[in-house]
Protein backbone atom coordinates (compact mmCIF):
# COMPACT_ATOMS: atom_id res chain seq x y z
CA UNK A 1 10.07 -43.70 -0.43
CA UNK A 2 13.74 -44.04 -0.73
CA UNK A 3 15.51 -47.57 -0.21
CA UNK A 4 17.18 -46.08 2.80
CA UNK A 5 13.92 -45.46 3.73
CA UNK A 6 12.22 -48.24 3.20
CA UNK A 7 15.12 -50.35 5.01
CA UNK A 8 14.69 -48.24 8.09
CA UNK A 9 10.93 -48.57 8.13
CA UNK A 10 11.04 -52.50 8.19
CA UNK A 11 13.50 -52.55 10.64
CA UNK A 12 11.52 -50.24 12.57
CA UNK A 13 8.56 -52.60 12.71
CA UNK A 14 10.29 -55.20 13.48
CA UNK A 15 11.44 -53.51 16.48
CA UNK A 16 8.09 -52.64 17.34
CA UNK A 17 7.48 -56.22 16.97
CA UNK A 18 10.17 -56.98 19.65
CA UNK A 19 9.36 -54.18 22.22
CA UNK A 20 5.85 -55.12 22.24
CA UNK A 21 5.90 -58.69 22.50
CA UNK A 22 8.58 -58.25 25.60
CA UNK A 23 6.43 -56.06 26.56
CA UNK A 24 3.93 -58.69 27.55
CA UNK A 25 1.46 -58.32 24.88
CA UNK A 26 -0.21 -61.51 23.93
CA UNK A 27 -0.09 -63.28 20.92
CA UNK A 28 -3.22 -62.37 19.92
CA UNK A 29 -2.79 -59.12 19.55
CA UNK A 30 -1.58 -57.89 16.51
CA UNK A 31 0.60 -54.67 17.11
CA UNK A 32 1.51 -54.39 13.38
CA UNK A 33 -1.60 -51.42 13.05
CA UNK A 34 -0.04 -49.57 15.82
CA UNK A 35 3.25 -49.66 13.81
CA UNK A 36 1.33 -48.10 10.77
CA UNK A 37 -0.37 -45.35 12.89
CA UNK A 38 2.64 -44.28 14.44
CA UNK A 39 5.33 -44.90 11.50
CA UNK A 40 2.93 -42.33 9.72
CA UNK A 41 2.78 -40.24 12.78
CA UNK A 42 6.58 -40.02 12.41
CA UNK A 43 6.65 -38.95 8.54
CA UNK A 44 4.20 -35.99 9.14
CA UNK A 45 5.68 -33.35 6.83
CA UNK A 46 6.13 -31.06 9.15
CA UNK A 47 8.71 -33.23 10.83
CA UNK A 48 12.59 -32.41 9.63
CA UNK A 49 14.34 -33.62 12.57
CA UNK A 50 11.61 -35.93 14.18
CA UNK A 51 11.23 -38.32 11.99
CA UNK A 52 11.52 -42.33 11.44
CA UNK A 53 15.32 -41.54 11.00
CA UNK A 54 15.52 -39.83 14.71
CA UNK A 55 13.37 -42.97 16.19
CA UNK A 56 15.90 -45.27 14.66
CA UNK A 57 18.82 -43.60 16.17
CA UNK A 58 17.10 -43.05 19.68
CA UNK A 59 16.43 -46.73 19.50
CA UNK A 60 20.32 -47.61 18.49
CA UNK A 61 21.68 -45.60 21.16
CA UNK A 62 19.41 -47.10 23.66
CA UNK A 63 21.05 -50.67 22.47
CA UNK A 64 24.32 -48.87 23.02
CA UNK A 65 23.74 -47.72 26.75
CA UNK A 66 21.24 -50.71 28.05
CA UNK A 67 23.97 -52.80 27.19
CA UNK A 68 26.09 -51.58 29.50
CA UNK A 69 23.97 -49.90 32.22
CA UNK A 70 23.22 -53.17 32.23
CA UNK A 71 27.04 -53.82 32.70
CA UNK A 72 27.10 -51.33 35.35
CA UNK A 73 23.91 -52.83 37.48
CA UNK A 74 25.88 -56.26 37.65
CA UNK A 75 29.11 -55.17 38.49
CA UNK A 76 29.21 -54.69 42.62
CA UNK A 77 30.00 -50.87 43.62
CA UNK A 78 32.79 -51.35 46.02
CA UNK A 79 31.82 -48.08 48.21
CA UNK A 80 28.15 -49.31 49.04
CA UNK A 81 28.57 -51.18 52.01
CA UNK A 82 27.27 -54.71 50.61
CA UNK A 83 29.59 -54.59 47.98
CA UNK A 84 27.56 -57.52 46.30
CA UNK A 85 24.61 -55.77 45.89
CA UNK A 86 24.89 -52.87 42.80
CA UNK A 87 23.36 -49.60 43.33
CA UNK A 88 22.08 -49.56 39.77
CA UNK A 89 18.99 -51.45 38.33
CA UNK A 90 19.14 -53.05 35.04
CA UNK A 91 17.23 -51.01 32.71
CA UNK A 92 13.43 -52.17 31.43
CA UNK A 93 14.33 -52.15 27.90
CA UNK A 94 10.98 -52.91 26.69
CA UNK A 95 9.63 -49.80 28.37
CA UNK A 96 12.28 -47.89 27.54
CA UNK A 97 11.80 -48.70 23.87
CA UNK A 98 8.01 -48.09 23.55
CA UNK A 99 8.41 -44.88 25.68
CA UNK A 100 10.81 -44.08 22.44
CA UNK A 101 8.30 -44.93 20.15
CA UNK A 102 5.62 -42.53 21.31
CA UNK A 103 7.71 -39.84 23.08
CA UNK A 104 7.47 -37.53 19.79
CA UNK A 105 4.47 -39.59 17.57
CA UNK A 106 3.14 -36.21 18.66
CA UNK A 107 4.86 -33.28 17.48
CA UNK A 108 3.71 -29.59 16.72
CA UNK A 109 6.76 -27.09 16.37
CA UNK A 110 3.87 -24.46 17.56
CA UNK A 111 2.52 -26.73 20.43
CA UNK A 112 3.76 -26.96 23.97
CA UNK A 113 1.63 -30.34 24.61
CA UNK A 114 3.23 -32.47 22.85
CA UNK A 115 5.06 -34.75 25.51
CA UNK A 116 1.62 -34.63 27.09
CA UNK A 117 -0.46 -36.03 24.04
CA UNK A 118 2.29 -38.24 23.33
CA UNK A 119 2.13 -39.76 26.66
CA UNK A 120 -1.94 -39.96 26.63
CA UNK A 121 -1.21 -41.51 23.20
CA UNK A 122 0.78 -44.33 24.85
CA UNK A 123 -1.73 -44.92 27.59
CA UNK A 124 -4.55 -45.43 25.42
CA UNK A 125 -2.63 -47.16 22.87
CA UNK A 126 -0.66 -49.90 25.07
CA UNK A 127 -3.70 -51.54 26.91
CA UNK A 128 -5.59 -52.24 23.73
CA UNK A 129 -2.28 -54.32 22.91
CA UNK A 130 -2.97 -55.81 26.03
CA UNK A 131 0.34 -54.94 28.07
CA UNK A 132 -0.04 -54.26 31.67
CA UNK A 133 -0.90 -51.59 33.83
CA UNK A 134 2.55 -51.17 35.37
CA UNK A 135 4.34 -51.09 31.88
CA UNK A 136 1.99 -48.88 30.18
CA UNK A 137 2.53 -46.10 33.29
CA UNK A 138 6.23 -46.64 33.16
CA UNK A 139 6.02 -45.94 29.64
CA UNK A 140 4.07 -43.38 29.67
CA UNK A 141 6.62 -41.35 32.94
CA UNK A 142 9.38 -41.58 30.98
CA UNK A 143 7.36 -40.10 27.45
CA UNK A 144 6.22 -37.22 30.22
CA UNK A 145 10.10 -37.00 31.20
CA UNK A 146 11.18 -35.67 27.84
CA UNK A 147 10.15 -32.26 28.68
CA UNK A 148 13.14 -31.92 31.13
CA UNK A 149 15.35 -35.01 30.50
CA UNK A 150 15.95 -34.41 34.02
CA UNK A 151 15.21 -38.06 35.77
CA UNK A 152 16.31 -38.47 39.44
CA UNK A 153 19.18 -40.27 40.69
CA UNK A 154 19.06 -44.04 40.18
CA UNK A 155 16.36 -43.88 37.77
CA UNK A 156 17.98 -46.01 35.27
CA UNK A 157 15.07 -45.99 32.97
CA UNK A 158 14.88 -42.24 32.27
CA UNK A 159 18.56 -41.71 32.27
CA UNK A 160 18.93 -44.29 29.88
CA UNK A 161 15.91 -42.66 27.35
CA UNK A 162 16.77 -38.91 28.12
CA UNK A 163 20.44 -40.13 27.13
CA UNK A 164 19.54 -41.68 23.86
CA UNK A 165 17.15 -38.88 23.35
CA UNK A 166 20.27 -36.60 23.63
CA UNK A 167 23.36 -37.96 21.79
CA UNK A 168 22.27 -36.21 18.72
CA UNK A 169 23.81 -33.16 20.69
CA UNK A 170 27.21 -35.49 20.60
CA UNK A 171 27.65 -35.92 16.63
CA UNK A 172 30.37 -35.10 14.38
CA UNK A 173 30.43 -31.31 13.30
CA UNK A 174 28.55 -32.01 10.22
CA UNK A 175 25.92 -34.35 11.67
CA UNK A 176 25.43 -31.68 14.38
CA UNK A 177 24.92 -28.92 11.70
CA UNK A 178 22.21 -31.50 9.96
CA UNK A 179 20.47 -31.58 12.73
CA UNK A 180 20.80 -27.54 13.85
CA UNK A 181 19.59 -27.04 9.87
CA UNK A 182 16.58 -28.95 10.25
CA UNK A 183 15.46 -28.25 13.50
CA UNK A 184 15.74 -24.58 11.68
CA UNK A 185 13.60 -25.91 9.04
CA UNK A 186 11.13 -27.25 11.99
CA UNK A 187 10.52 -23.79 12.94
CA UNK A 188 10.71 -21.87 9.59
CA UNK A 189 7.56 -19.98 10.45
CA UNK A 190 9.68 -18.46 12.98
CA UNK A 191 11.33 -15.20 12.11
CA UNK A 192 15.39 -15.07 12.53
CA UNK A 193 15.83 -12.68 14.78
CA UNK A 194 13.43 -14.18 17.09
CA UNK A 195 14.58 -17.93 16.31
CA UNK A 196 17.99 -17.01 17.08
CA UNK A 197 17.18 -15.00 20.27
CA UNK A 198 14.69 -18.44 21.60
CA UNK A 199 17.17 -20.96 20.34
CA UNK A 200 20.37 -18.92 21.52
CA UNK A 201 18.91 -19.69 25.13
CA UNK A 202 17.58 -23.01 25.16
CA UNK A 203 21.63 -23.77 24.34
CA UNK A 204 22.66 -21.63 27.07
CA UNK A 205 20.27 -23.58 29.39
CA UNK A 206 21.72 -26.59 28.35
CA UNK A 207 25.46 -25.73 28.60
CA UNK A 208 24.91 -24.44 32.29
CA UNK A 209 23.65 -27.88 33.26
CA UNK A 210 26.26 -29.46 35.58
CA UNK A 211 25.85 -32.84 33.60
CA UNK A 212 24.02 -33.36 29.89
CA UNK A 213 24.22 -37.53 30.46
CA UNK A 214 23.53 -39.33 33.05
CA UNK A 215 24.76 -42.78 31.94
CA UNK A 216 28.21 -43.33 32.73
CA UNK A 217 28.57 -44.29 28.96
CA UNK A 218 27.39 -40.96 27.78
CA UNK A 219 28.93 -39.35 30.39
CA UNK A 220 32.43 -40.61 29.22
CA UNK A 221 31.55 -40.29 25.27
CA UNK A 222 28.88 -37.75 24.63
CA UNK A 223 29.52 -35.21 27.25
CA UNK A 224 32.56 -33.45 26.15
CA UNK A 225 31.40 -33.48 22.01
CA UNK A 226 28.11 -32.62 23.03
CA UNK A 227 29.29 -29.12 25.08
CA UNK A 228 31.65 -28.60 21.97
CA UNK A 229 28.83 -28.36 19.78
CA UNK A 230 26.57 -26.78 21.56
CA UNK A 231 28.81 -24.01 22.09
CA UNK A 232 29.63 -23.52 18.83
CA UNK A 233 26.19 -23.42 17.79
CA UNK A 234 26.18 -20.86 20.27
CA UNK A 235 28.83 -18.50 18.84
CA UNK A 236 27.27 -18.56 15.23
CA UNK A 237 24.38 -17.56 16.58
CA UNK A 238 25.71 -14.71 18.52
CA UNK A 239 27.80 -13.71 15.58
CA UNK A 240 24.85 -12.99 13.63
CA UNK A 241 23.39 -11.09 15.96
């Protein structure tokens, strides 16, 4: 393991640490096995996009936009008609952060389930830490949510993970072709012409969607790079046709 590598994973269990023990779950319960299950979960070699370095930077953009949906649940809306009372609930962060945590310890490029079984995961996983019934269904909705990142109007906690979940879409050029390359490399039993034709339309899916964020801090930064990118992944594609 590199030093990168090993950096990221401690800081990843200590953020399992965190989420956990806001979480609710007692003190004696030690959640430092679930870290090891699902930190090697996340290094399966199939893996060349989900990995421990994609859970890290879901995590840091959900610091990013809890911080200020947060923000935006505080600040009155002037056009509801209490202007004192916001329109916008502050995010669970907890939940938010262990739905992160198991929304891909599942993955099969060949598999359709995995959202499913990642969501079972969680809801086996959370009450033998001890954390309540109400946390461990939130968390596991908004693991189940991941297969549309479609959450409904004022549901701050999915718009907030589907968000985070999303902003890889938003990178520079080169970070977006890193991640293009090794979703590629996630599906390398997949023939070209075939890969191209299935991937060519889950991007035009996405760029007819009226909105890719729903946070009005991914709205304003991720949106427009986002679009950018995904169209140009677009025209190689086509181009190559």
């Amino acid at each position: 393991m590199t030093s990168d590598a090993t950096h990221r994973e401690k800081k990843l269990r200590a953020r399992w640490q965190s989420a956990t023990t806001a979480a609710g779950a007692p003190a004696d319960r030690d959640p430092a096995p679930y870290a090891d299950r699902l930190l090697t979960a996340w290094a399966e070699p199939q893996r060349k996009f989900h990995t421990t370095a994609h859970l890290a930077d879901v995590l840091a953009r959900i610091d990013v936009l809890a911080a200020h949906t947060a923000d935006d649940a505080d600040a009155p809306n002037p056009a509801a008609p209490n202007p004192a009372a916001p329109d916008t609930a502050a995010p669970d962060t907890a939940a938010i952060e262990l739905a992160a945590w198991f929304h891909d310890a599942v993955y099969r490029p060949d598999r359709s389930e995995n959202e499913e079984r990642s969501a079972a995961l969680a809801e086996r996983a959370l009450p033998e830490l001890g954390i309540d019934a109400a946390t461990t269904a939130e968390v596991a909705r908004l693991v189940r949510l991941t297969v549309t990142h479609d959450p409904a109007p004022g549901d701050t906690n999915g718009e907030v993970l589907c968000d985070a979940d999303l902003a890889v879409l938003a990178g520079t050029p080169a970070e977006y072709a890193a991640y293009a390359a090794a979703v590629r490399a996630e599906y390398g039993f997949v023939p070209d012409g075939a890969f191209r034709d299935g991937r060519a339309a889950v991007l035009r899916q996405l760029l007819a969607l009226p909105r890719l964020f729903r946070t009005p801090y991914g709205a304003a930064h991720w949106e427009a790079p986002a679009r950018a990118n995904l169209a140009a992944e677009l025209e190689r594609l086509i181009s190559h046709t």
